[in-house]
N, C-alpha and C. Protein backbone atom coordinates (compact mmCIF):
# COMPACT_ATOMS: atom_id res chain seq x y z
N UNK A 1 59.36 101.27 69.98
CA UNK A 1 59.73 101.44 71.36
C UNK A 1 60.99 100.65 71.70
N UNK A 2 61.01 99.54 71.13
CA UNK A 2 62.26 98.43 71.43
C UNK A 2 63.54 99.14 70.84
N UNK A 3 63.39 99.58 69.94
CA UNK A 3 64.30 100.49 68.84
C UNK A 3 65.31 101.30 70.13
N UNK A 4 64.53 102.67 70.68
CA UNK A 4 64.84 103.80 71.79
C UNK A 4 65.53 103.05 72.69
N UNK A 5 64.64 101.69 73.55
CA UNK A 5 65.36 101.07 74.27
C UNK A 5 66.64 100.95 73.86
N UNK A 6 67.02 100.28 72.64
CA UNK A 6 68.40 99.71 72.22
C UNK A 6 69.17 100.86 72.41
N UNK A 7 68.97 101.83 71.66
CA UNK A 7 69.53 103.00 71.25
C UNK A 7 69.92 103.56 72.42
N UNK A 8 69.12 103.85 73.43
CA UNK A 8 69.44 104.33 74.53
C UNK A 8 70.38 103.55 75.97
N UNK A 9 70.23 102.08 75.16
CA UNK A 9 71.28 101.46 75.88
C UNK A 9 72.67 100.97 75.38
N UNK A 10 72.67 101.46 73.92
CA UNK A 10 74.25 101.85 73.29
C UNK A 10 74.40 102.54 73.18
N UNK A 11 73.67 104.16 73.80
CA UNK A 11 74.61 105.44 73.97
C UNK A 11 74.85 105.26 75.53
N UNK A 12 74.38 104.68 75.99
CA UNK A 12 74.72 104.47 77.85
C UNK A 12 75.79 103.89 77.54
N UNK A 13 76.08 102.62 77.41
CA UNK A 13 76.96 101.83 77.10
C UNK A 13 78.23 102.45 76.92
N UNK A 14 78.17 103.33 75.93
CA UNK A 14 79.41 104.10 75.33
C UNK A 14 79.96 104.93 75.90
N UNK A 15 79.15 105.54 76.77
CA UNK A 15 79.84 106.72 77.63
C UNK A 15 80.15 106.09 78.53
N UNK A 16 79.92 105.01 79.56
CA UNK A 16 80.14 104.24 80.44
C UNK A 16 81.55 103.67 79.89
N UNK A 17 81.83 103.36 78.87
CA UNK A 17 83.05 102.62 78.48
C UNK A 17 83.90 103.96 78.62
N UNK A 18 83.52 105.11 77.65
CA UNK A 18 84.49 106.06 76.96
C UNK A 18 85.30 107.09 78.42
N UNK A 19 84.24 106.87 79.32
CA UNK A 19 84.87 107.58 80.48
C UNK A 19 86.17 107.18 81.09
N UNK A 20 86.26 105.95 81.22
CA UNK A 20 87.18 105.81 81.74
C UNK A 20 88.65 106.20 80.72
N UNK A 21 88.35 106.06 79.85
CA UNK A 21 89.51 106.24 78.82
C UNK A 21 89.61 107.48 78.57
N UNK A 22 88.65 108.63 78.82
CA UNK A 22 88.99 110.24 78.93
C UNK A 22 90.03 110.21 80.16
N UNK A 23 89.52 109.84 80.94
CA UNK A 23 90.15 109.60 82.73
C UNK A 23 91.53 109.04 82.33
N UNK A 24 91.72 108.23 81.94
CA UNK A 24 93.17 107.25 81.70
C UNK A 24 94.02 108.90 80.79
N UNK A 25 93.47 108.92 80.29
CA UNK A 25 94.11 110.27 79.18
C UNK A 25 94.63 111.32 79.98
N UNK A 26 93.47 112.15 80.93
CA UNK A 26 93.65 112.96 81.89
C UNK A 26 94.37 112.93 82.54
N UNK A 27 94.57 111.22 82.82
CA UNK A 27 95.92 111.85 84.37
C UNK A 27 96.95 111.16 84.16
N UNK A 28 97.55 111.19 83.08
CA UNK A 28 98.91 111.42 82.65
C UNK A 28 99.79 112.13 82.28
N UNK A 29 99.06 113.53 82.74
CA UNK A 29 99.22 114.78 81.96
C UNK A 29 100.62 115.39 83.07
N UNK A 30 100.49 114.77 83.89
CA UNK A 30 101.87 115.57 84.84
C UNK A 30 102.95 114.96 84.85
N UNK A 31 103.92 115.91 84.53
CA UNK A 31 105.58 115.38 84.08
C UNK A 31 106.60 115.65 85.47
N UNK A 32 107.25 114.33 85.92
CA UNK A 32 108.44 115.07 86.83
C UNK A 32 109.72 114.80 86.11
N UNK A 33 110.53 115.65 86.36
CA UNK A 33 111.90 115.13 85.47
C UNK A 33 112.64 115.42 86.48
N UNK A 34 113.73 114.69 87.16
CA UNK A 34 114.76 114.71 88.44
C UNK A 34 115.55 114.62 87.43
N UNK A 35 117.26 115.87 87.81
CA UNK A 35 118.32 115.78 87.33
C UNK A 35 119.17 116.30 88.32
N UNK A 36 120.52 115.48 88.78
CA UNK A 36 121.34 115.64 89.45
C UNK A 36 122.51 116.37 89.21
N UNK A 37 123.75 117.04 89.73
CA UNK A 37 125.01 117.45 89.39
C UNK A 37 125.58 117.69 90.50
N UNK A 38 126.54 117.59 90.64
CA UNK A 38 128.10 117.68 92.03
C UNK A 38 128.02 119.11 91.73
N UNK A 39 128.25 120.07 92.91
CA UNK A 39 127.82 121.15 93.20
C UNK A 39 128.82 122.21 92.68
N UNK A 40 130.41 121.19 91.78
CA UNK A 40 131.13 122.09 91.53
C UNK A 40 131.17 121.68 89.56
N UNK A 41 129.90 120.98 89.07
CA UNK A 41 130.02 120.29 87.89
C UNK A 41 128.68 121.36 87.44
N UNK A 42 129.26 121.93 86.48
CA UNK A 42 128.04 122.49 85.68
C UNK A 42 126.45 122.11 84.84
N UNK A 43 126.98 120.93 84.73
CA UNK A 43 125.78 120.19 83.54
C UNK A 43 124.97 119.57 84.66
N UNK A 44 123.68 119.48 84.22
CA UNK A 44 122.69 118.23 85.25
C UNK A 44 122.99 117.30 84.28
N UNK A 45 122.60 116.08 85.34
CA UNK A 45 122.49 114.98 84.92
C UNK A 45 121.17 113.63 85.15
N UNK A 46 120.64 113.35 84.37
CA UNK A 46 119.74 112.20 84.56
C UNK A 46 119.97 111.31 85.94
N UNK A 47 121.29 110.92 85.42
CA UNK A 47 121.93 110.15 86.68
C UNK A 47 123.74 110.64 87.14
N UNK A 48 124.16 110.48 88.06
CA UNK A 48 125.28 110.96 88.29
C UNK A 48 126.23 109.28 88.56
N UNK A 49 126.60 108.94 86.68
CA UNK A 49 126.98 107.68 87.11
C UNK A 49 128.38 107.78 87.35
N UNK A 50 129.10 106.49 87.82
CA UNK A 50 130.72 106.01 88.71
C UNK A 50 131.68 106.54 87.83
N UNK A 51 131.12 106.59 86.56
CA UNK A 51 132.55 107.68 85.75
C UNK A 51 132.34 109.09 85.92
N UNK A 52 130.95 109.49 86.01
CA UNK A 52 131.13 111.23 86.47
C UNK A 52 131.49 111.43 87.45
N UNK A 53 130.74 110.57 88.61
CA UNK A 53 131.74 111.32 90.12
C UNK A 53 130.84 110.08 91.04
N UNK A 54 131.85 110.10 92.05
CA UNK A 54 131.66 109.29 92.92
C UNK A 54 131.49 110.33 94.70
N UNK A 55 130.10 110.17 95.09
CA UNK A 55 130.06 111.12 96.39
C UNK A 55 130.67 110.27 97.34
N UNK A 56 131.28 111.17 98.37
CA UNK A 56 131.63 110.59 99.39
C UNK A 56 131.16 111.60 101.20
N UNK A 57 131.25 110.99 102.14
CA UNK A 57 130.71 111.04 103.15
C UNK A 57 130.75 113.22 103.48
N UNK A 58 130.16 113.78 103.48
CA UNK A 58 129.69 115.01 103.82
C UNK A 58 129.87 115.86 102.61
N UNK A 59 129.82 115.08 100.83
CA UNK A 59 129.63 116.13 99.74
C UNK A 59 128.53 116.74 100.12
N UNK A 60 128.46 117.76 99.39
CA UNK A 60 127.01 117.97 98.85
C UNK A 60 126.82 118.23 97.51
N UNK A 61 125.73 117.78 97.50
CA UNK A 61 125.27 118.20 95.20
C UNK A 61 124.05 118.44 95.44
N UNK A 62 123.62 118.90 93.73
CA UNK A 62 122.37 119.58 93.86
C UNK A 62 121.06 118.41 92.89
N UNK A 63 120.25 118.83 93.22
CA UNK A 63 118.94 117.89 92.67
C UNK A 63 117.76 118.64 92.13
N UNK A 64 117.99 118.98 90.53
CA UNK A 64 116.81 119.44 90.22
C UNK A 64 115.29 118.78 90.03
N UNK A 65 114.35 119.22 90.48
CA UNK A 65 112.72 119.03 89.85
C UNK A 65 111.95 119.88 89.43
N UNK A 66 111.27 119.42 88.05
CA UNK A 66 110.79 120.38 87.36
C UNK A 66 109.50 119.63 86.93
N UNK A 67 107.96 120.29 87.19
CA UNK A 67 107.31 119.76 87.30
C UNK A 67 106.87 120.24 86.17
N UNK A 68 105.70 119.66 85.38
CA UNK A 68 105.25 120.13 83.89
C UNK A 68 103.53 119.45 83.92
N UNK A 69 103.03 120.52 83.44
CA UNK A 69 101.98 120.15 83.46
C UNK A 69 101.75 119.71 81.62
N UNK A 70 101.37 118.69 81.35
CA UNK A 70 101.17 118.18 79.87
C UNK A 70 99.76 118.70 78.91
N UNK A 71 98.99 119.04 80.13
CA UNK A 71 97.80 118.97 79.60
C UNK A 71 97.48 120.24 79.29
N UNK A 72 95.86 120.16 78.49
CA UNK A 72 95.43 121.41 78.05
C UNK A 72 94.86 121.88 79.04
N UNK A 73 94.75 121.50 79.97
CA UNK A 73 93.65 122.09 81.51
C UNK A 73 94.49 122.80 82.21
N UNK A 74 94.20 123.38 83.50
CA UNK A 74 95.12 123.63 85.00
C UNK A 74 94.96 122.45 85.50
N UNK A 75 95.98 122.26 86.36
CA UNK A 75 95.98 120.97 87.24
C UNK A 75 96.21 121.85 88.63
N UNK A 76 95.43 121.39 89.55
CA UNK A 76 95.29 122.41 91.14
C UNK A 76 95.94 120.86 91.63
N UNK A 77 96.61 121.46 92.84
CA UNK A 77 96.69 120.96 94.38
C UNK A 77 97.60 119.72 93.96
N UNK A 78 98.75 120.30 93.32
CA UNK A 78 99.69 118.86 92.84
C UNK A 78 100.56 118.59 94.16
N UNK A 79 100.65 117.59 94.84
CA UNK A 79 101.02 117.16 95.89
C UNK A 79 102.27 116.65 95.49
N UNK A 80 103.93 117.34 95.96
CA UNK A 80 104.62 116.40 95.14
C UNK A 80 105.66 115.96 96.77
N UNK A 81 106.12 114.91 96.89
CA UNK A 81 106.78 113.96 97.56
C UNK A 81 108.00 113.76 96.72
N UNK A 82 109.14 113.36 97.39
CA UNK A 82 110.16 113.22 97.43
C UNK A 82 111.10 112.31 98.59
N UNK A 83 111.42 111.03 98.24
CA UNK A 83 111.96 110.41 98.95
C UNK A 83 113.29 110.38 99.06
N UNK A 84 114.26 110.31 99.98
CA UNK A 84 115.67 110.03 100.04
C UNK A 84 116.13 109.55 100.56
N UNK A 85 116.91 108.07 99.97
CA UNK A 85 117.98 107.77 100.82
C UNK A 85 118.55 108.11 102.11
N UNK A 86 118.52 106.98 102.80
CA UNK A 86 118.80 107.16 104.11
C UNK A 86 120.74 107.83 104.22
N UNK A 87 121.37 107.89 103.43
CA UNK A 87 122.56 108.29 103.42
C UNK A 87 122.18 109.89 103.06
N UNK A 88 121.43 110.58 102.85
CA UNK A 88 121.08 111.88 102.42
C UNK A 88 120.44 112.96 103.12
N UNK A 89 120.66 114.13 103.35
CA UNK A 89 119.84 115.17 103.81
C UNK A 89 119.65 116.25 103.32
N UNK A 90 118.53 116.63 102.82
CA UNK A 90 118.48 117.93 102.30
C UNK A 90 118.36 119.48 103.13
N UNK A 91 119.03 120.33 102.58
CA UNK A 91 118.87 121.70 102.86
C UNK A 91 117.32 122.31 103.36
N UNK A 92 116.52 121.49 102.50
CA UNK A 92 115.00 122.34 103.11
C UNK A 92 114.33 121.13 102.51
N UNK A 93 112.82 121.54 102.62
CA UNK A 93 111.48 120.16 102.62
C UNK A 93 111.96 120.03 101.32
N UNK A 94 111.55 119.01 100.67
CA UNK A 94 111.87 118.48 99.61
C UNK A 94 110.53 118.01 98.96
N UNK A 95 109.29 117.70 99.99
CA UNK A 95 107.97 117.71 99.79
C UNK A 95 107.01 119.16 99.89
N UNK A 96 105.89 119.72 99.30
CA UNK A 96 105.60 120.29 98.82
C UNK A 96 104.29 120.74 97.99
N UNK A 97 103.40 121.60 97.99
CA UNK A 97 102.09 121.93 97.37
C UNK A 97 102.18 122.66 96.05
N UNK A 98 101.82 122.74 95.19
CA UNK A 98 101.69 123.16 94.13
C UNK A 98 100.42 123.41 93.97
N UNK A 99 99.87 124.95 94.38
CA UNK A 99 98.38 125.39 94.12
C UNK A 99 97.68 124.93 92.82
N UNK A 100 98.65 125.83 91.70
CA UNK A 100 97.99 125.96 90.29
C UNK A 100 98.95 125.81 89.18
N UNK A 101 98.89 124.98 88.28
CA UNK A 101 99.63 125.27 87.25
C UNK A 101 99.15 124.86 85.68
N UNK A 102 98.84 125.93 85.29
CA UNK A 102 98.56 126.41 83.93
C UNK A 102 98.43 125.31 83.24
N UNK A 103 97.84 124.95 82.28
CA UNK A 103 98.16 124.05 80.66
C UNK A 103 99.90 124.69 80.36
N UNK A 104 100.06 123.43 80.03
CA UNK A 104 101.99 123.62 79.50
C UNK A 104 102.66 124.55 80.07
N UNK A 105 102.36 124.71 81.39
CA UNK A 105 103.44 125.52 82.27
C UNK A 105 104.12 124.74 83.21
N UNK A 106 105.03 124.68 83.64
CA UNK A 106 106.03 124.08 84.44
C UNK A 106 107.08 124.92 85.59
N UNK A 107 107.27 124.25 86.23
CA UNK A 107 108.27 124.84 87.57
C UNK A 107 109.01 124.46 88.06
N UNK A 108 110.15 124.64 88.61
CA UNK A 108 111.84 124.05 88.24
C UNK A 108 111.95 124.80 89.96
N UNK A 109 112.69 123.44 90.55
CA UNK A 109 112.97 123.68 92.14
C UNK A 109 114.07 123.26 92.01
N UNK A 110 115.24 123.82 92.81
CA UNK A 110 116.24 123.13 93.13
C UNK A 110 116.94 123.15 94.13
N UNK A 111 117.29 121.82 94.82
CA UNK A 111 117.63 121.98 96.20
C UNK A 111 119.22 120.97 96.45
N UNK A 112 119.55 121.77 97.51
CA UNK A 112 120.64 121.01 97.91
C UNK A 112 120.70 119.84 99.02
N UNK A 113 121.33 118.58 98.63
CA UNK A 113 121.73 117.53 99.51
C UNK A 113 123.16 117.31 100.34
N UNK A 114 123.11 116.37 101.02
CA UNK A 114 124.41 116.39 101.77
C UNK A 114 124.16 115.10 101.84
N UNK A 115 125.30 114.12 101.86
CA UNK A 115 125.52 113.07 101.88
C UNK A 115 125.95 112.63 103.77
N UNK A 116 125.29 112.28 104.26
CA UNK A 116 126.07 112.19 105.85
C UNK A 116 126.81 111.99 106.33
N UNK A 117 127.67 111.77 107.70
CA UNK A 117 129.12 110.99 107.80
C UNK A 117 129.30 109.79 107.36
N UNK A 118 130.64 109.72 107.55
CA UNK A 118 131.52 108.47 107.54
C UNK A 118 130.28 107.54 108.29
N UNK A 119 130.02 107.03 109.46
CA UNK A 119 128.91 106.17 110.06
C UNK A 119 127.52 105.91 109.06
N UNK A 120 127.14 106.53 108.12
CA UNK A 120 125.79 106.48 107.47
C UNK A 120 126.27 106.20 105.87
N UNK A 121 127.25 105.57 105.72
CA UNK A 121 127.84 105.92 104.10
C UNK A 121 128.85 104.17 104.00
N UNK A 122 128.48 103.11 103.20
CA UNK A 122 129.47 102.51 103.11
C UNK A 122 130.72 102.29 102.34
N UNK A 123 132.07 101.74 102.63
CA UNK A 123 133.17 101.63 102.45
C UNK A 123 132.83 101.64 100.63
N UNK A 124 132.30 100.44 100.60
CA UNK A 124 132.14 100.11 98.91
C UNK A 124 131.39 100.95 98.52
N UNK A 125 130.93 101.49 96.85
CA UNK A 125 131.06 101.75 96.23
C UNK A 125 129.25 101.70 95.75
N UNK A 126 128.17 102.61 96.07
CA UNK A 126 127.14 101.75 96.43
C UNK A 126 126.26 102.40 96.06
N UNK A 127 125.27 102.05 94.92
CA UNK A 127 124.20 102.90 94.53
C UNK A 127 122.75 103.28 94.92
N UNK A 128 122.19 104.21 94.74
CA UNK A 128 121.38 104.95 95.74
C UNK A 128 120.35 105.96 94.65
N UNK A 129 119.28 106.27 95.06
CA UNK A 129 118.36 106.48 94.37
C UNK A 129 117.04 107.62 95.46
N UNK A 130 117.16 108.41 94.23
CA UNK A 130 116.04 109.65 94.67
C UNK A 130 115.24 109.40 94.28
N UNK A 131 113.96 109.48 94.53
CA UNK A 131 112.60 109.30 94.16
C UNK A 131 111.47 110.19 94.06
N UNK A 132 111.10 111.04 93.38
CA UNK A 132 109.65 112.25 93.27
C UNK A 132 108.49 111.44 92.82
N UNK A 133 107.69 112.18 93.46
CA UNK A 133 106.33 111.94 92.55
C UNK A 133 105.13 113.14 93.08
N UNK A 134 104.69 113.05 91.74
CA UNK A 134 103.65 114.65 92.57
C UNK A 134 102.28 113.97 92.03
N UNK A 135 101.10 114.47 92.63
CA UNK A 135 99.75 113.74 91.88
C UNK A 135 98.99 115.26 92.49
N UNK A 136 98.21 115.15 91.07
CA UNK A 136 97.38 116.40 91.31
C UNK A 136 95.73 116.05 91.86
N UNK A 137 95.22 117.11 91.96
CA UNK A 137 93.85 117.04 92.70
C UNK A 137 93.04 116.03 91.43
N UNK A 138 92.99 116.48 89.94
CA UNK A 138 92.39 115.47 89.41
C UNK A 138 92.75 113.92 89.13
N UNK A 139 93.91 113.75 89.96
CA UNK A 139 93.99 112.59 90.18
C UNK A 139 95.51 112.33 89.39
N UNK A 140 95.90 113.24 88.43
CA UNK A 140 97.05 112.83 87.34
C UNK A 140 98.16 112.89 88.07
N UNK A 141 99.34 111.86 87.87
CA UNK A 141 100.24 112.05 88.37
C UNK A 141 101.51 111.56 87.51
N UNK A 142 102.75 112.20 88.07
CA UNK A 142 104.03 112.24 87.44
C UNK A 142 105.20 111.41 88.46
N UNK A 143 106.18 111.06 88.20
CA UNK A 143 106.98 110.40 88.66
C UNK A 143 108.10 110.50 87.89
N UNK A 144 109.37 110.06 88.59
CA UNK A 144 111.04 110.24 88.50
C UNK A 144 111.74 109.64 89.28
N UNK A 145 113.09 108.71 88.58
CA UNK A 145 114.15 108.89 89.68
C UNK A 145 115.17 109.34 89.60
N UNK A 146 116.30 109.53 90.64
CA UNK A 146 118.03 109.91 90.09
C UNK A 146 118.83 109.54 90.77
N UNK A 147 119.96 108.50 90.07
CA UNK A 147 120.56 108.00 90.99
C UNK A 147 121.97 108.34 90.81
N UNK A 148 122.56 107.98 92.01
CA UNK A 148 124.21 108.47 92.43
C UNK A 148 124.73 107.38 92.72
N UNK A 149 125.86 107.30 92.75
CA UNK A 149 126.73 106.24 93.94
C UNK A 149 127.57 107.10 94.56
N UNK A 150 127.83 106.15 96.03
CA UNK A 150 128.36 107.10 97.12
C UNK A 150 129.13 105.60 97.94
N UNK A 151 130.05 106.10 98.22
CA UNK A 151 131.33 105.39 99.00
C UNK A 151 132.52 106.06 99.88
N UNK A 152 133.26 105.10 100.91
CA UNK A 152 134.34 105.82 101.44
C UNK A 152 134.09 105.93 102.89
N UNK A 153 132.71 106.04 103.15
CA UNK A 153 132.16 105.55 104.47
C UNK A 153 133.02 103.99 105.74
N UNK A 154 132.01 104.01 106.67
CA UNK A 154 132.20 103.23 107.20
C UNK A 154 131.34 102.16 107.81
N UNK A 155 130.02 102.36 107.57
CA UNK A 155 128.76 101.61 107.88
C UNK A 155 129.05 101.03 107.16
N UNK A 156 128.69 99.29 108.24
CA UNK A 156 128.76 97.96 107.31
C UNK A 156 127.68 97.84 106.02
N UNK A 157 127.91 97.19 104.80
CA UNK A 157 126.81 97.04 103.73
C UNK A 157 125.55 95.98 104.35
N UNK A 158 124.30 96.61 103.79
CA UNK A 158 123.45 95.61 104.49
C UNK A 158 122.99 95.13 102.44
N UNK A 159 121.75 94.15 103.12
CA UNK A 159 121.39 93.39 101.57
C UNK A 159 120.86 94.15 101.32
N UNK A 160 120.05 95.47 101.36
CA UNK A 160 119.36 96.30 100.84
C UNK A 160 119.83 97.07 99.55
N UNK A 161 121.84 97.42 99.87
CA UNK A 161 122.34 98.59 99.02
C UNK A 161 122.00 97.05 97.85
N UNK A 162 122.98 98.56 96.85
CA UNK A 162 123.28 97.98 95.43
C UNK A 162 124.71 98.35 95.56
N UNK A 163 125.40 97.24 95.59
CA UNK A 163 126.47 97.60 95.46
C UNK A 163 127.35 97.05 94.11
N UNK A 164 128.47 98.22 93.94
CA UNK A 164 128.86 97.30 92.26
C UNK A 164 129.87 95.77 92.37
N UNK A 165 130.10 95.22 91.54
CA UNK A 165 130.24 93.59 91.30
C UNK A 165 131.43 93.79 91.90
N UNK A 166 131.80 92.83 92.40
CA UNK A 166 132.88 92.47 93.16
C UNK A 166 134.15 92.16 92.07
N UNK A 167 135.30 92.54 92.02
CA UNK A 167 136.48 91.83 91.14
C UNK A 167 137.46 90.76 91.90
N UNK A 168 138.39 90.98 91.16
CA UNK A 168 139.45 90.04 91.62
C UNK A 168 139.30 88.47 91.50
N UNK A 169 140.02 87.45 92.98
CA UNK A 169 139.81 86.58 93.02
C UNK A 169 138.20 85.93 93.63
N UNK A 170 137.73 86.59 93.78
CA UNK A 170 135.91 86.26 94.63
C UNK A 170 135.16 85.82 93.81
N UNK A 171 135.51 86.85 92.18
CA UNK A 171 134.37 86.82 90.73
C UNK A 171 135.16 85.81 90.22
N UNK A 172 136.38 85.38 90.07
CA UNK A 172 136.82 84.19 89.34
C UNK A 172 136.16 82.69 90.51
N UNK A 173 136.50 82.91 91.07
CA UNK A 173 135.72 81.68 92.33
C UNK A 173 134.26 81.67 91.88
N UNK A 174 133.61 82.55 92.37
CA UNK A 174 132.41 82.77 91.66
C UNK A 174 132.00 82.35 90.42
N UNK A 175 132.64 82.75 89.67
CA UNK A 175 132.34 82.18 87.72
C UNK A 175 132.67 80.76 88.43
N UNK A 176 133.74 80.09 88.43
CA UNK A 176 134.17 78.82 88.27
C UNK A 176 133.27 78.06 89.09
N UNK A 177 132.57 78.32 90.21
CA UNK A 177 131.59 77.35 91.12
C UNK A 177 130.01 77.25 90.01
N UNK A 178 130.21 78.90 89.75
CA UNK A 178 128.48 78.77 88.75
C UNK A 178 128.50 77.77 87.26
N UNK A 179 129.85 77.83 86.82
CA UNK A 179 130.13 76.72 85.92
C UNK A 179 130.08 75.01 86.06
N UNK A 180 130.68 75.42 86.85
CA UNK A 180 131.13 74.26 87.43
C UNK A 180 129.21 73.65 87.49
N UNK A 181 128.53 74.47 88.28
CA UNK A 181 127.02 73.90 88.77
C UNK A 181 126.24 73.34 87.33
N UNK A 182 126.31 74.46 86.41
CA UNK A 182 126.43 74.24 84.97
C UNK A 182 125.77 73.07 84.17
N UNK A 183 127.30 73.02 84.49
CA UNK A 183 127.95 71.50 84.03
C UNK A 183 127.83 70.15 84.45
N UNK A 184 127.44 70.25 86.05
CA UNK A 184 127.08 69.20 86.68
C UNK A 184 125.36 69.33 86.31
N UNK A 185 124.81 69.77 86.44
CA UNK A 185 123.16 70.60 85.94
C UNK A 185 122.95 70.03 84.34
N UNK A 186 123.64 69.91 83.25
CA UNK A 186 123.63 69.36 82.21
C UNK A 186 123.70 67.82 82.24
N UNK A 187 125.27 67.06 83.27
CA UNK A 187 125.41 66.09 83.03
C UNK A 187 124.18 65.39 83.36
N UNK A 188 123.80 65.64 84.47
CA UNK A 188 122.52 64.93 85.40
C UNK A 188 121.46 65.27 84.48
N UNK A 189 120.84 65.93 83.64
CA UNK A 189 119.68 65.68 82.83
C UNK A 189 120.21 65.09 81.56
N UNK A 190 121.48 65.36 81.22
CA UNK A 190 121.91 63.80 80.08
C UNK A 190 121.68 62.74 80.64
N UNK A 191 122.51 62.04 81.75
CA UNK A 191 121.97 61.04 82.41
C UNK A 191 120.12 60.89 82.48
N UNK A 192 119.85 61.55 83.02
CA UNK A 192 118.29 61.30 83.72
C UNK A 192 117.38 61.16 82.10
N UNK A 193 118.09 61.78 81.26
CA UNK A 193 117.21 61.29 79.93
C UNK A 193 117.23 60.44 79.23
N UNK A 194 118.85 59.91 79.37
CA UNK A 194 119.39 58.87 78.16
C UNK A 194 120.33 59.06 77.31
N UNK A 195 120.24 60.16 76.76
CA UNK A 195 120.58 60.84 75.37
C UNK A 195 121.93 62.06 76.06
């Protein structure tokens, strides 16, 4: 009798463990892939970096998503979201239902953005980021980002952007004060140790 007991409390055991790790498996199964391109540039791109093109205040470019289902199942009721930058507006919703989609079938949306005026866009040179994510009814979900830089505007920079490194005389001032700290930062724990 003690035997069944055991037995029956290391096949409990096991499925209690093994579930969650079917579950962990399951809902990774949905793919988003975001790819960007300037509306007069043929190729998408992962990202649309400062040597391909630089947007400025009322471009527009395009933003693909292509959703993929990984798994061997259907995945119902994929909920997918899409965030944008406050410098951005799209042509139509950008959020979205996805009834049904097959084992290894996938679906490719693509929509157009507009970058806003001069007032919503700053002077410098300033990077910016799209964001998807879709999660399906069984819980699996996918995610993406794509980013641009956009400049030429006139809205002051707040601490939020990313903006790229400053040159000139600011970054030499800069280096020479962080050295400088350094160096004083070394002497004082030579001192304070002895040695």
């Amino acid at each position: 009798m003690t035997n069944k007991i055991v037995s029956v409390l290391c096949a409990l055991a096991f499925l209690i463990l093994s579930v969650p790790a079917l579950a962990a498996d399951y809902n990774d199964k949905i793919e988003i892939d975001l790819k960007v391109k300037g509306s007069n540039d043929p190729t998408w791109e992962n990202n649309l970096e400062t040597s391909k093109v630089i947007m400025g205040p009322n471009v527009k470019f395009d933003v693909q998503m292509i959703i993929k289902n990984k798994d061997s199942y259907n995945q119902t009721w994929i909920k997918v979201k899409t965030f944008l930058p406050a410098v951005l507006v799209a042509n139509s919703d950008m959020s979205f239902t996805i009834p049904d989609l097959g084992a290894g079938s996938e679906i490719s949306k693509i929509f157009t953005v507009t970058l806003k005026d001069k007032s919503a866009v700053t002077p410098n040179v300033t990077k910016s980021e799209i964001y998807s994510e879709g999660k399906a009814e069984s819980g699996a979900v996918g995610k993406d980002w794509a980013y641009f830089y956009a400049g030429g505007g006139t809205k002051s920079a707040t601490s939020s952007g990313k903006t790229l490194p400053a040159t000139g005389v600011p970054l030499i001032l800069g280096s020479l004060s962080a050295s400088a700290a350094l160096a004083l930062g070394f002497g004082l724990r030579k001192l304070a140790r002895g040695y």
